[in-house]
C-alpha atoms as a PDB file:
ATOM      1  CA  UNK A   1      80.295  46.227 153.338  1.00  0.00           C
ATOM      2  CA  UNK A   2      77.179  48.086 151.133  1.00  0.00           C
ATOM      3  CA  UNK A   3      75.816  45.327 148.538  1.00  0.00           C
ATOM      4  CA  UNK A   4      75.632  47.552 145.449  1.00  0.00           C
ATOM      5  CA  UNK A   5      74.131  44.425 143.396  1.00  0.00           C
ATOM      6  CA  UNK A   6      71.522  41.227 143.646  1.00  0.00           C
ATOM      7  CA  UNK A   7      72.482  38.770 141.113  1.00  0.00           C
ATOM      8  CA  UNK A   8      70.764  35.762 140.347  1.00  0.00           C
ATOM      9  CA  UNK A   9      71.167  33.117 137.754  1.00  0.00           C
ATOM     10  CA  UNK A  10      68.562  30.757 136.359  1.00  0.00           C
ATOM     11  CA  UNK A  11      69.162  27.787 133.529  1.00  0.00           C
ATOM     12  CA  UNK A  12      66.677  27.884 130.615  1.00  0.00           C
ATOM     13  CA  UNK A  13      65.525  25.603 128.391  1.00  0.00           C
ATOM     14  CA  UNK A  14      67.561  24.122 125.744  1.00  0.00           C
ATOM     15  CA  UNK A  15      70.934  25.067 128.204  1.00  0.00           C
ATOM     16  CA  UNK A  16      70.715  28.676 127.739  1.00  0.00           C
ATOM     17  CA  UNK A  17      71.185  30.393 131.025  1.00  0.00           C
ATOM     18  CA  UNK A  18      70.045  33.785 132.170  1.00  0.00           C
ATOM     19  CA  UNK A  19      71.397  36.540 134.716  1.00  0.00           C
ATOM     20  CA  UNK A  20      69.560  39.233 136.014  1.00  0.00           C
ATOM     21  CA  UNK A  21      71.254  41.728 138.090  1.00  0.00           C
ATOM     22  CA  UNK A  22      69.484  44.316 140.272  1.00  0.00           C
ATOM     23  CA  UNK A  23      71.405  47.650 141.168  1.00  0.00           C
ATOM     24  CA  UNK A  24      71.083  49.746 144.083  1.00  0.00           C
ATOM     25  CA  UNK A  25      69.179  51.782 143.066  1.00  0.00           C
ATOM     26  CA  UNK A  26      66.400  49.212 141.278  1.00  0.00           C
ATOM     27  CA  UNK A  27      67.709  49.038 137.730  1.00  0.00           C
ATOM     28  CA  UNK A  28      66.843  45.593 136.662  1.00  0.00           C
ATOM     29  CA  UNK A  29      68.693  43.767 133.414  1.00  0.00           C
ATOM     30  CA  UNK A  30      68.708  40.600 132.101  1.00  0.00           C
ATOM     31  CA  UNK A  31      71.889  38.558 130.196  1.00  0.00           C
ATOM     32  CA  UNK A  32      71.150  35.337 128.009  1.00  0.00           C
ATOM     33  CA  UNK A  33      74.223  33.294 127.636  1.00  0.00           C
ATOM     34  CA  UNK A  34      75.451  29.527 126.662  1.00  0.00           C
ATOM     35  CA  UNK A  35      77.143  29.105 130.197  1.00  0.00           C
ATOM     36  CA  UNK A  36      76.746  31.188 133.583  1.00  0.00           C
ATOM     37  CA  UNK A  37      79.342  33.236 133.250  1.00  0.00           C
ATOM     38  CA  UNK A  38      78.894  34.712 129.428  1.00  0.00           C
ATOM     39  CA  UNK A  39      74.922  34.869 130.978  1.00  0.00           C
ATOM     40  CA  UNK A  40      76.683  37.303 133.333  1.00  0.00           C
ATOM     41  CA  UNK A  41      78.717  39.641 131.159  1.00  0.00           C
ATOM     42  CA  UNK A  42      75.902  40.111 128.969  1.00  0.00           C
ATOM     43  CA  UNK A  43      73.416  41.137 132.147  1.00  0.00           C
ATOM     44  CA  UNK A  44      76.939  43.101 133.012  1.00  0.00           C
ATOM     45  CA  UNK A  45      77.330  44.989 129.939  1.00  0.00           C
ATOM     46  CA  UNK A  46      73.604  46.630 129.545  1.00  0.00           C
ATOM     47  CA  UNK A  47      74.202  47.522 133.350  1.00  0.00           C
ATOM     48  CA  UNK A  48      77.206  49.785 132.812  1.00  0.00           C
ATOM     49  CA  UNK A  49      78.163  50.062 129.162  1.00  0.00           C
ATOM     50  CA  UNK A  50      75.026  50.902 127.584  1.00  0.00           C
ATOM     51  CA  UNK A  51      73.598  53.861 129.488  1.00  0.00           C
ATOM     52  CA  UNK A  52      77.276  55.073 129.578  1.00  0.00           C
ATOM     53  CA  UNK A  53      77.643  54.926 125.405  1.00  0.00           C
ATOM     54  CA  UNK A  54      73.720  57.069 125.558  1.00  0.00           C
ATOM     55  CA  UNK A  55      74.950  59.710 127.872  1.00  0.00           C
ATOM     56  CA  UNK A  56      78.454  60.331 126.032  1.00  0.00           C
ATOM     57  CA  UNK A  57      76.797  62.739 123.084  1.00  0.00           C
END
């Protein structure tokens, strides 16, 4: 099985949490969320939605 992502989760201060996701080719983002798993969308979203909505003109 090929690992296509590195994800790792940290808590902030004043319970925020933060995901950063690394892809396989080294694209790095960063998610801030109230729990883990919104923490994770966020990260999620600005990995696959955001470069796709730049390169649809």
């Amino acid at each position: 099985m090929i690992k296509l992502w590195d994800i790792k989760l940290y808590q902030k201060k004043k319970g925020k949490y933060k995901a950063v996701i690394i892809n396989n080719i080294g694209k790095k983002v960063e998610g801030i969320g109230k729990n883990p798993r919104e923490a994770y969308g966020n990260a999620e979203v600005k990995l696959i939605v955001k470069p796709w909505l730049k390169n649809s003109d």
